[in-house]
PDB file of N, CA and C in Angstrom:
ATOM      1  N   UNK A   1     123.805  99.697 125.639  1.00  0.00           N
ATOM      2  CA  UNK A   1     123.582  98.283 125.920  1.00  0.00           C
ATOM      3  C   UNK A   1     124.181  97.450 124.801  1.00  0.00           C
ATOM      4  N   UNK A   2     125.110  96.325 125.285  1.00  0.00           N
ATOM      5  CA  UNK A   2     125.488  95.609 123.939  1.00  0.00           C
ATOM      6  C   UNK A   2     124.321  94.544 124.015  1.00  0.00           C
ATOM      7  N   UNK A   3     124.479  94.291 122.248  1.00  0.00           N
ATOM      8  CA  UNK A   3     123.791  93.581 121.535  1.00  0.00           C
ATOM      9  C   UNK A   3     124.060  92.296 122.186  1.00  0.00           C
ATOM     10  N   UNK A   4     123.370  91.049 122.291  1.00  0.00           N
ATOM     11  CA  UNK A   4     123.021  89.778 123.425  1.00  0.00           C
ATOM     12  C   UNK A   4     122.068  89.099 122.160  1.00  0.00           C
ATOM     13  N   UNK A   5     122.143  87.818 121.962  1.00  0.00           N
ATOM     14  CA  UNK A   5     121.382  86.459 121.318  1.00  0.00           C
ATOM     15  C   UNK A   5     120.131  86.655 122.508  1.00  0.00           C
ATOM     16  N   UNK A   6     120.337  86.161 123.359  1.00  0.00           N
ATOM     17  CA  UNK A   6     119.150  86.458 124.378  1.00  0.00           C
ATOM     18  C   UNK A   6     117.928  87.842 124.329  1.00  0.00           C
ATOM     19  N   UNK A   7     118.719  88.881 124.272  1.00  0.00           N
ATOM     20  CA  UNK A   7     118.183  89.924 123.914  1.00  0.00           C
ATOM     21  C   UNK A   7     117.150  90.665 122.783  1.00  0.00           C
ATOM     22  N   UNK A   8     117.769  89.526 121.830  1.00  0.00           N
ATOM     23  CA  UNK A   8     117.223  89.356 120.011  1.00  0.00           C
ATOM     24  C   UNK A   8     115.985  88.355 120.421  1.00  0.00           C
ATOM     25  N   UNK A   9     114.680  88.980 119.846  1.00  0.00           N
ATOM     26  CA  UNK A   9     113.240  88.020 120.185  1.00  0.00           C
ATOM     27  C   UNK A   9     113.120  88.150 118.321  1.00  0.00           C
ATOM     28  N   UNK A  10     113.771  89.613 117.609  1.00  0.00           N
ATOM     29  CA  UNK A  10     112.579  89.468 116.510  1.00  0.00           C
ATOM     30  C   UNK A  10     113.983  90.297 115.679  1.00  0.00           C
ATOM     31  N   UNK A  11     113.855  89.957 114.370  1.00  0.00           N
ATOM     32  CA  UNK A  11     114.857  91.003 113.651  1.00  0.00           C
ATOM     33  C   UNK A  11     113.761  91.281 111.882  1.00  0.00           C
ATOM     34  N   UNK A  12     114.292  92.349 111.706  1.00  0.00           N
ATOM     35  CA  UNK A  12     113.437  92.155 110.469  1.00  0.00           C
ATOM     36  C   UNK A  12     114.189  93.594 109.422  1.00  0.00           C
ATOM     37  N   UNK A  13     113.973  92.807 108.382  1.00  0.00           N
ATOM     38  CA  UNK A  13     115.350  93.818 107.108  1.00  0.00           C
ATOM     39  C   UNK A  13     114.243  94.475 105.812  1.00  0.00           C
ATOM     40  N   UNK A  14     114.155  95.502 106.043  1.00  0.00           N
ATOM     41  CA  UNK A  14     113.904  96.345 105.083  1.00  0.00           C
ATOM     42  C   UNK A  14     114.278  96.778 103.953  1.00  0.00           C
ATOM     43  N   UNK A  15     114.475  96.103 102.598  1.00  0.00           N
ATOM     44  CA  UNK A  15     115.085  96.598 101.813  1.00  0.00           C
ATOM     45  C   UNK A  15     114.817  96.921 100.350  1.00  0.00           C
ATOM     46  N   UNK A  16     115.631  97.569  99.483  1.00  0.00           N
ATOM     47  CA  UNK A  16     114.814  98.298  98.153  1.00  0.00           C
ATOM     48  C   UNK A  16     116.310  98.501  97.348  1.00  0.00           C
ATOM     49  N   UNK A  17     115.989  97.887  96.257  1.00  0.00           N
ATOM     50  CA  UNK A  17     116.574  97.545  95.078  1.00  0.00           C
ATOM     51  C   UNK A  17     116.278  98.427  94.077  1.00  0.00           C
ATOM     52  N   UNK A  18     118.036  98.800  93.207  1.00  0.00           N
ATOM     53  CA  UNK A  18     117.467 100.086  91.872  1.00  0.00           C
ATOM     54  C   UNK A  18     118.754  99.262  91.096  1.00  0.00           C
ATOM     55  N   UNK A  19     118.048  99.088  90.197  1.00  0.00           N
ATOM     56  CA  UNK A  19     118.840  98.661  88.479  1.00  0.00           C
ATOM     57  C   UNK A  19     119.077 100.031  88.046  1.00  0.00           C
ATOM     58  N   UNK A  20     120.323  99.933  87.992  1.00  0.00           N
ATOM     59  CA  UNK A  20     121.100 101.114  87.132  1.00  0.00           C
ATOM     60  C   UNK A  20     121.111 100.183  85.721  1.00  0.00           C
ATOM     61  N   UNK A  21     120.387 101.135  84.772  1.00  0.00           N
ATOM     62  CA  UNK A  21     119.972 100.020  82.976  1.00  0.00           C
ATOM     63  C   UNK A  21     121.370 100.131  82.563  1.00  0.00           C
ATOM     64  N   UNK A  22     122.076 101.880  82.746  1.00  0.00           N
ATOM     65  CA  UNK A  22     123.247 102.126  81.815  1.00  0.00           C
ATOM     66  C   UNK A  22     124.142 101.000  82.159  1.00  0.00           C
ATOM     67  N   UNK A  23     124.934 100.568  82.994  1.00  0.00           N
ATOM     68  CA  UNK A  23     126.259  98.978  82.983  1.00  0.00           C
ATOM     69  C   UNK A  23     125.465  97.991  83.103  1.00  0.00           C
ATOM     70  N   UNK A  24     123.760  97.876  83.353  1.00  0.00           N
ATOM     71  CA  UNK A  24     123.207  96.801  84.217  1.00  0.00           C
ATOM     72  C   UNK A  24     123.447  96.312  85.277  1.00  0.00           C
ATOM     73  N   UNK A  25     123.558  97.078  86.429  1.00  0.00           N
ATOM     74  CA  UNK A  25     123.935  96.971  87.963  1.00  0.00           C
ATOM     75  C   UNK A  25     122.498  96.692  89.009  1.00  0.00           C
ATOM     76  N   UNK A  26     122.785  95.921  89.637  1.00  0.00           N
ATOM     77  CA  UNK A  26     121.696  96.474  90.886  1.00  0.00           C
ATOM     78  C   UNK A  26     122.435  96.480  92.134  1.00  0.00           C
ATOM     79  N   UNK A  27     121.655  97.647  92.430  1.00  0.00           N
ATOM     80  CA  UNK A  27     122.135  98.023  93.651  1.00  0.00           C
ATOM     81  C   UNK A  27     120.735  98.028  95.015  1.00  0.00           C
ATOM     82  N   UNK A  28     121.338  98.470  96.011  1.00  0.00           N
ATOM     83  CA  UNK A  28     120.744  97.940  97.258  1.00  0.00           C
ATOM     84  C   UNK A  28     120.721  98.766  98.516  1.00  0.00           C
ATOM     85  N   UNK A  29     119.689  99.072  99.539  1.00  0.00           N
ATOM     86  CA  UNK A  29     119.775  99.633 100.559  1.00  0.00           C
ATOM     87  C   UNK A  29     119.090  99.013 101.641  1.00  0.00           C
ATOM     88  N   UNK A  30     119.082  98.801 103.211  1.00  0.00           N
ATOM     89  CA  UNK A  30     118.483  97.957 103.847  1.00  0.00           C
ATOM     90  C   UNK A  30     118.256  98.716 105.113  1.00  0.00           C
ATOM     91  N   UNK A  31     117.138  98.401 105.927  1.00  0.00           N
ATOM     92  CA  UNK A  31     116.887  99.326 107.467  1.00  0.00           C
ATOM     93  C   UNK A  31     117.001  97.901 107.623  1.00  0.00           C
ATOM     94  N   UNK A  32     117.342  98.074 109.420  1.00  0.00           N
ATOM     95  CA  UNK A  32     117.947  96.995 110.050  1.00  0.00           C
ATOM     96  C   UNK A  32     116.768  96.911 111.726  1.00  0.00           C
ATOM     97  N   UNK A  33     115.772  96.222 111.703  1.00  0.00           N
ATOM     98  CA  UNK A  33     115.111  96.707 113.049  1.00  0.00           C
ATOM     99  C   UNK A  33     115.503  95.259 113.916  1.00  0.00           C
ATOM    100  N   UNK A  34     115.734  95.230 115.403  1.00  0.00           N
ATOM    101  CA  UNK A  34     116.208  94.492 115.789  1.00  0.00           C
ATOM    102  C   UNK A  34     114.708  95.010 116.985  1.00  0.00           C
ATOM    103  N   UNK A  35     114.109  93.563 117.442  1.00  0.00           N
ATOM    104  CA  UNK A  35     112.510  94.106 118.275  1.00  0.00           C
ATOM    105  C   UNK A  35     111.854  95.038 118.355  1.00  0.00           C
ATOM    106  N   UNK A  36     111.889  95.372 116.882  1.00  0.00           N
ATOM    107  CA  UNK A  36     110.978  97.049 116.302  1.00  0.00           C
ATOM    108  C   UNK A  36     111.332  98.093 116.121  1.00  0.00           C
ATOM    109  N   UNK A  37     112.789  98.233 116.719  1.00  0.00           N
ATOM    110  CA  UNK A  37     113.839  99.329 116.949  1.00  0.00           C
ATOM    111  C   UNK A  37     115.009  99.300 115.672  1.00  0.00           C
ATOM    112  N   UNK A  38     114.569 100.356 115.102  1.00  0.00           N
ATOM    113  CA  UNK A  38     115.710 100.788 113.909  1.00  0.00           C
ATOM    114  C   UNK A  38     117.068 100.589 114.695  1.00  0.00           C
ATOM    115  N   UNK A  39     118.457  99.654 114.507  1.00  0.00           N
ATOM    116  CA  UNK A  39     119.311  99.441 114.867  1.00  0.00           C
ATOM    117  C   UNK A  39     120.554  99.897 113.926  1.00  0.00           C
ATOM    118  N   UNK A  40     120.433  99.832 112.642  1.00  0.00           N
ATOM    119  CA  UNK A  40     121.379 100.277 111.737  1.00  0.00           C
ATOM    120  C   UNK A  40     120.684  99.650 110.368  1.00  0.00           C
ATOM    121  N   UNK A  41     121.268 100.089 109.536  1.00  0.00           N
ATOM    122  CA  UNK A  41     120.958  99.792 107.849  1.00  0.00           C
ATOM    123  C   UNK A  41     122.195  99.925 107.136  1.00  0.00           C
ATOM    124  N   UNK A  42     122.063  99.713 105.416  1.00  0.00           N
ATOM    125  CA  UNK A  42     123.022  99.519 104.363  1.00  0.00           C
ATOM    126  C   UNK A  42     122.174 101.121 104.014  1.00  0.00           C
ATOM    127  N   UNK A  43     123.287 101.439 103.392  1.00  0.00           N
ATOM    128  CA  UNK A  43     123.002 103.135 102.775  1.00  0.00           C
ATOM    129  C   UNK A  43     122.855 102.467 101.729  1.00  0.00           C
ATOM    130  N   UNK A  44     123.811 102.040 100.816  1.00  0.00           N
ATOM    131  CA  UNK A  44     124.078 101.921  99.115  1.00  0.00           C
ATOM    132  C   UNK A  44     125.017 100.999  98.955  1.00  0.00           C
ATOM    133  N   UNK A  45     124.841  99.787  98.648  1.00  0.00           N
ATOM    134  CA  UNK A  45     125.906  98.928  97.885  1.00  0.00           C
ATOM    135  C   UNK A  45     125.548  97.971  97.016  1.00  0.00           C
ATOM    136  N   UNK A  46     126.279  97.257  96.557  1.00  0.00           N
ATOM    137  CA  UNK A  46     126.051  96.768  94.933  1.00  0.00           C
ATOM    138  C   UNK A  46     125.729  95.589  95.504  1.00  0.00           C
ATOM    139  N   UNK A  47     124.913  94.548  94.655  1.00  0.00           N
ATOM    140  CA  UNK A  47     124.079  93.366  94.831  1.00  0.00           C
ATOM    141  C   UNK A  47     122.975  93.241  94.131  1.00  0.00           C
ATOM    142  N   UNK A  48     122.687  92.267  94.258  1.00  0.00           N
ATOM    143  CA  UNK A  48     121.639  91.664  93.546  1.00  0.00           C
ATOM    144  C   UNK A  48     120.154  90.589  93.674  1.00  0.00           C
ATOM    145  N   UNK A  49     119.368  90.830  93.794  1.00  0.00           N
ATOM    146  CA  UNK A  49     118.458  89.617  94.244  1.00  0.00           C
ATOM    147  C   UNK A  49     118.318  89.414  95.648  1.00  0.00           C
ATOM    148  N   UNK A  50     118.775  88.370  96.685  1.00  0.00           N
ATOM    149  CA  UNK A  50     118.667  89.091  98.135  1.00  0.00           C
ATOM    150  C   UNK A  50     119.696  89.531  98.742  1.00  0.00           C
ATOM    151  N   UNK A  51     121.157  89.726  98.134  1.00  0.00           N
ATOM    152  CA  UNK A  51     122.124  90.365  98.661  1.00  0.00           C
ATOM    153  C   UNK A  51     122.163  91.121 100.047  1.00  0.00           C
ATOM    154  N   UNK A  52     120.191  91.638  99.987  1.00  0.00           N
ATOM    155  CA  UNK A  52     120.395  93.046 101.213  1.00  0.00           C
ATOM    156  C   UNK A  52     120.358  92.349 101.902  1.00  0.00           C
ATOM    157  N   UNK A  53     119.733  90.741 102.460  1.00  0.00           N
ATOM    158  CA  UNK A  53     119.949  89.862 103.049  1.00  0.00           C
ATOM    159  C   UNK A  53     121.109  89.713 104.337  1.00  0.00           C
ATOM    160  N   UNK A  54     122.169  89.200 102.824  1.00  0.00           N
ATOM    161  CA  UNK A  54     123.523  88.741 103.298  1.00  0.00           C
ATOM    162  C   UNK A  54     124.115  90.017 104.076  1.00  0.00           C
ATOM    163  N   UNK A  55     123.949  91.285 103.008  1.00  0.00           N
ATOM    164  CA  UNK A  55     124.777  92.550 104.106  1.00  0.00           C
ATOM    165  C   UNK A  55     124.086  92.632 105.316  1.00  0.00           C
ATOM    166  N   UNK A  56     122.676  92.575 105.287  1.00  0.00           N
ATOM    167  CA  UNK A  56     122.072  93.010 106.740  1.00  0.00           C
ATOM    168  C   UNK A  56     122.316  92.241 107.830  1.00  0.00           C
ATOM    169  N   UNK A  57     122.709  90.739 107.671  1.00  0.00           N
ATOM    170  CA  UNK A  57     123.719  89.710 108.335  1.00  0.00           C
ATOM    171  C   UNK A  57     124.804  89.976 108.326  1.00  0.00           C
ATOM    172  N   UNK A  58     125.558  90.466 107.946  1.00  0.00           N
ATOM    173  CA  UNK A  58     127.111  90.569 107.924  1.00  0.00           C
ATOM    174  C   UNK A  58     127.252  91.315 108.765  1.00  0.00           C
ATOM    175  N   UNK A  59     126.267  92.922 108.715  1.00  0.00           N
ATOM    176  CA  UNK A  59     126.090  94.125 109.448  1.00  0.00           C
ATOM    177  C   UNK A  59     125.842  93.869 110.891  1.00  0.00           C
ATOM    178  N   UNK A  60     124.830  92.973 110.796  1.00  0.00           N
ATOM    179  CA  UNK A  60     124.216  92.208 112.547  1.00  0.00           C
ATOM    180  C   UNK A  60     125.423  91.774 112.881  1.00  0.00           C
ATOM    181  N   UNK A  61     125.859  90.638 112.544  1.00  0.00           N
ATOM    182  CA  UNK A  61     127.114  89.763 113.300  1.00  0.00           C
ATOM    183  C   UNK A  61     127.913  90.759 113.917  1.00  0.00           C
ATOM    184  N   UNK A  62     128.787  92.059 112.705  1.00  0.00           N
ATOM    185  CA  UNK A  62     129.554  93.065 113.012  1.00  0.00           C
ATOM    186  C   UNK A  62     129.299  93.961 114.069  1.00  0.00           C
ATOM    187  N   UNK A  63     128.099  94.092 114.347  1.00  0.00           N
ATOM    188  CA  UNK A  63     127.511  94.561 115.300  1.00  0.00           C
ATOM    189  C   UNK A  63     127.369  93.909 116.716  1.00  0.00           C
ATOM    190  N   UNK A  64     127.247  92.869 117.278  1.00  0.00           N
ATOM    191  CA  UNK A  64     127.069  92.159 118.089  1.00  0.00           C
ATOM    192  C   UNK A  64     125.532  91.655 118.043  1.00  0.00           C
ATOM    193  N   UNK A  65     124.745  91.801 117.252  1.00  0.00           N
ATOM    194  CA  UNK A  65     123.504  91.048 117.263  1.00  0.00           C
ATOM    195  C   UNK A  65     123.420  89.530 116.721  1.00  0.00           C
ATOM    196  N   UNK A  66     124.628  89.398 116.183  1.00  0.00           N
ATOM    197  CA  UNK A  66     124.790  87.543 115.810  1.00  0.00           C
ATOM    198  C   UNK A  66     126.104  87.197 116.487  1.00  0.00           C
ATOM    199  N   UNK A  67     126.206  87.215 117.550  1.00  0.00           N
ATOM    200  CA  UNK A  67     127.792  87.079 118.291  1.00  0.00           C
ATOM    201  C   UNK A  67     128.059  85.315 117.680  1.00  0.00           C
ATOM    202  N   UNK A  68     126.948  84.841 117.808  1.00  0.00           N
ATOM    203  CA  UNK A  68     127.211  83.069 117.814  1.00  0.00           C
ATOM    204  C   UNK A  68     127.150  82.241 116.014  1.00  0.00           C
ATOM    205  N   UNK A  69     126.935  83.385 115.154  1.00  0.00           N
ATOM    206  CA  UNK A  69     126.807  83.038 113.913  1.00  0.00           C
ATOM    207  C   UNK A  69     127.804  81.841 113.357  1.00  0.00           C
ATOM    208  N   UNK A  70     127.416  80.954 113.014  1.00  0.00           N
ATOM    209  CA  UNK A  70     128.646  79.969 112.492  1.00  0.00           C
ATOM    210  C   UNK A  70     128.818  80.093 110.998  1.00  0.00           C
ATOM    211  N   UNK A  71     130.251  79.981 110.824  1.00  0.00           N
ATOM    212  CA  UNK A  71     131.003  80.300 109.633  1.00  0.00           C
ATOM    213  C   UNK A  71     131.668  78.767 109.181  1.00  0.00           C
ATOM    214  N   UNK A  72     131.517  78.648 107.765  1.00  0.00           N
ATOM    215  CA  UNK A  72     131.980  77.266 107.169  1.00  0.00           C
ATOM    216  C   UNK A  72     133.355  77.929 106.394  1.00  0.00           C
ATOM    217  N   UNK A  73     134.005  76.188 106.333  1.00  0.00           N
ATOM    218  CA  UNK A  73     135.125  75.858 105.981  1.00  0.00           C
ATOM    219  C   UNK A  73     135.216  77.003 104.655  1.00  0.00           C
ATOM    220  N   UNK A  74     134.345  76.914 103.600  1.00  0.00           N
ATOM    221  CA  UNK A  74     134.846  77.107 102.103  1.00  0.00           C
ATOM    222  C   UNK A  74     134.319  78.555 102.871  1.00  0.00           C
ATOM    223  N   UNK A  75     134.247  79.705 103.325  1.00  0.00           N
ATOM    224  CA  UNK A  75     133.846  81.142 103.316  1.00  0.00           C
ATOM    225  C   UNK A  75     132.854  81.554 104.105  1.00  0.00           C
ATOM    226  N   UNK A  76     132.151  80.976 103.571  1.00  0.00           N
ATOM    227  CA  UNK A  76     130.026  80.836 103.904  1.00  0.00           C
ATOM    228  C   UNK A  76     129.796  80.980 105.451  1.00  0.00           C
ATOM    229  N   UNK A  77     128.845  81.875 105.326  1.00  0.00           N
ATOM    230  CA  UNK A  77     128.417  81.695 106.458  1.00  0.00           C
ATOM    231  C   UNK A  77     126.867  81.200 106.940  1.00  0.00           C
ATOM    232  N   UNK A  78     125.871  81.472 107.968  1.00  0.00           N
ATOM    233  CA  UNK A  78     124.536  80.886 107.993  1.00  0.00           C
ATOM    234  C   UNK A  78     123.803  82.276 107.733  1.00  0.00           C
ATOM    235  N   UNK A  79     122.783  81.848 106.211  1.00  0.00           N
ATOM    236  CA  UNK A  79     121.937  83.256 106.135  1.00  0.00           C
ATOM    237  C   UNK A  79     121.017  83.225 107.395  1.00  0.00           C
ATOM    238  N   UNK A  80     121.158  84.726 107.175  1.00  0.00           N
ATOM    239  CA  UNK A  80     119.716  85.140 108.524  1.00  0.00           C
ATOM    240  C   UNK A  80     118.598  84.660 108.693  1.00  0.00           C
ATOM    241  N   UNK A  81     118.412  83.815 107.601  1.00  0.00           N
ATOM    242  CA  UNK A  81     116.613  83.286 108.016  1.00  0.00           C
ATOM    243  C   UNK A  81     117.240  81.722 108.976  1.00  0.00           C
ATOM    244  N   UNK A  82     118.286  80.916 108.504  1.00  0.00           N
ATOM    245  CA  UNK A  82     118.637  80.059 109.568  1.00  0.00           C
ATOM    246  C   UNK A  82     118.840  80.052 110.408  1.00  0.00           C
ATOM    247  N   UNK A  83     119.655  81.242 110.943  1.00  0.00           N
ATOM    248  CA  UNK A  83     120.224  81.826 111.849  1.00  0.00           C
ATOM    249  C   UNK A  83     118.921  81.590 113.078  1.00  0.00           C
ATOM    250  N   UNK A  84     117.876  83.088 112.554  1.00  0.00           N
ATOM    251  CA  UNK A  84     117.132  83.157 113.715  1.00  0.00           C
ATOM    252  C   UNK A  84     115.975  82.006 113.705  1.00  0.00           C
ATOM    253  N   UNK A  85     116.104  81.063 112.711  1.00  0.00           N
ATOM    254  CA  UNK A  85     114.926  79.801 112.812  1.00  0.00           C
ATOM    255  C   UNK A  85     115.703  78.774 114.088  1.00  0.00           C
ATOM    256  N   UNK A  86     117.096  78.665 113.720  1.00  0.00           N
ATOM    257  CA  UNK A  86     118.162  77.745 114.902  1.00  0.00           C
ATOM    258  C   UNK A  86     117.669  78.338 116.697  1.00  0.00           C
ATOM    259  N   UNK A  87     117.551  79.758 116.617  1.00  0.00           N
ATOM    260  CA  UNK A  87     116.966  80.352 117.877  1.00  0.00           C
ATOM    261  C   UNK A  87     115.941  80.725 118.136  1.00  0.00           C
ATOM    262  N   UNK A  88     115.001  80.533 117.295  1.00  0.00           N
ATOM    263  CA  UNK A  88     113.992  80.666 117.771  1.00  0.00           C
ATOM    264  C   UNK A  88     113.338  82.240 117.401  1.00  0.00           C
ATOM    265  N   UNK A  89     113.875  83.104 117.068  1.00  0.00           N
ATOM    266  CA  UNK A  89     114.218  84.144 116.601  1.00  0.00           C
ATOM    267  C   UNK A  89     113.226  84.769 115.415  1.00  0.00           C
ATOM    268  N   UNK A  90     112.549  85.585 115.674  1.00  0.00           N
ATOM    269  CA  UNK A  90     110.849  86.086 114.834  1.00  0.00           C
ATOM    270  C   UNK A  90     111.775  86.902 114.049  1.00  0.00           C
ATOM    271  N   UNK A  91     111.693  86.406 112.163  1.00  0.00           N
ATOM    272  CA  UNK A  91     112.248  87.063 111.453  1.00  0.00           C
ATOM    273  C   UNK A  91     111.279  87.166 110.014  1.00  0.00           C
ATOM    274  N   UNK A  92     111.482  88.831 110.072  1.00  0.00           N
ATOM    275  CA  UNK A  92     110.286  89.018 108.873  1.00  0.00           C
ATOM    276  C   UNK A  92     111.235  90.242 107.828  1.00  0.00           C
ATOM    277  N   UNK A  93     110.808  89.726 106.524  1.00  0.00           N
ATOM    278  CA  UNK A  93     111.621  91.235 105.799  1.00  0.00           C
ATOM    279  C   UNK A  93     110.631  90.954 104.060  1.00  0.00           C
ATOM    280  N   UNK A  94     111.016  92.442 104.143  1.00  0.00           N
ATOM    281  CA  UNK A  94     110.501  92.403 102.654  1.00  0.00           C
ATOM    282  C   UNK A  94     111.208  93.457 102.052  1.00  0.00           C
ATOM    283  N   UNK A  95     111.372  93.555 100.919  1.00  0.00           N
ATOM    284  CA  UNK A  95     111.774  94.064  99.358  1.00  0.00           C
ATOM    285  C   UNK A  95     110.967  95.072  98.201  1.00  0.00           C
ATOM    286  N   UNK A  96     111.325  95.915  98.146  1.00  0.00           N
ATOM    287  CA  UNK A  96     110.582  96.771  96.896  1.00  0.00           C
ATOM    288  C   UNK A  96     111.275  97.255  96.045  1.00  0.00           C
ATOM    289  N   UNK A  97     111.414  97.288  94.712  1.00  0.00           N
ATOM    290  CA  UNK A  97     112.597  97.676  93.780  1.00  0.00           C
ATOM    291  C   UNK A  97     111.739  99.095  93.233  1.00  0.00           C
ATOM    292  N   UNK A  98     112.765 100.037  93.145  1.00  0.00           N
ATOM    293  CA  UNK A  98     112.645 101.436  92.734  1.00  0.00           C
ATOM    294  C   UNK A  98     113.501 101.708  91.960  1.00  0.00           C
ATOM    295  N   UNK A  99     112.904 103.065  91.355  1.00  0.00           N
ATOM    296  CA  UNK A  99     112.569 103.502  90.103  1.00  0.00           C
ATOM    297  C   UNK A  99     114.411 104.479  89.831  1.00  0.00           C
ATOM    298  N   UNK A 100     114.512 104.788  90.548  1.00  0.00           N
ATOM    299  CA  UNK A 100     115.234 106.141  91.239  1.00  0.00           C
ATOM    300  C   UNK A 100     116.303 105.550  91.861  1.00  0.00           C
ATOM    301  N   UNK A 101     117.647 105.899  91.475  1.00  0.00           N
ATOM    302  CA  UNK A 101     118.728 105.734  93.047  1.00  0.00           C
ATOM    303  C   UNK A 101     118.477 106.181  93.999  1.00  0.00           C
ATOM    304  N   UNK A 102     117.814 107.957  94.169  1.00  0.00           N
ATOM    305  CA  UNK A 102     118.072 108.527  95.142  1.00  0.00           C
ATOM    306  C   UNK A 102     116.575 107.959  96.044  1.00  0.00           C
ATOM    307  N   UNK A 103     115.602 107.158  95.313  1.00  0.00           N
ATOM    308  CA  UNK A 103     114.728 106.303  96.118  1.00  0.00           C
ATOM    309  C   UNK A 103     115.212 104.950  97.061  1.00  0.00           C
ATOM    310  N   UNK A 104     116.916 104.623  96.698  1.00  0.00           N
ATOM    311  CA  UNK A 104     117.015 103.798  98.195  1.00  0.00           C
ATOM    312  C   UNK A 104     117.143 104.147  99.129  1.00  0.00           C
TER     313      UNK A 104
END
């Protein structure tokens, strides 16, 4: 079944953050549930603060779960909490930072 705006009632991003101390990096991993249903996630990539955010949006759009996402002049695009507030769209996520890489 492709992914449909209509189809999307609820999305919600799971994600967990690990500071590598040695360069001072943080890095990032994200589950992706689209109406309760694990749809895809971020394995491992670099970011910071809500980064898992922006990838787990980038990931949706790429996917067909944000077909209608609008993109601005200078790059930017609309983060996910606007996104699904513009539609109406039940969006919940939370964050836990760990200890461990191999804990994202």
């Amino acid at each position: 079944m492709t992914a449909t705006q209509e189809s999307t009632k609820s999305i919600t991003v799971i994600g967990r953050r690990w500071f590598n101390r040695g360069p001072g990096n943080t890095y990032h991993s994200a589950e992706i549930l689209v109406n309760g249903k694990r749809v895809g996630g971020i394995d491992f990539a670099y970011g910071y603060d809500d980064a898992y955010l922006q990838n787990a949006a980038d990931w949706l759009e790429a996917n067909g779960y944000m077909p209608d996402r609008d993109h601005h002049a200078n790059g930017s695009a609309d983060p996910l909490w606007a996104y699904c507030r513009d539609r109406e769209i039940e969006f919940a996520y939370s964050v836990s930072d760990v200890s461990r890489r191999k804990d994202l």
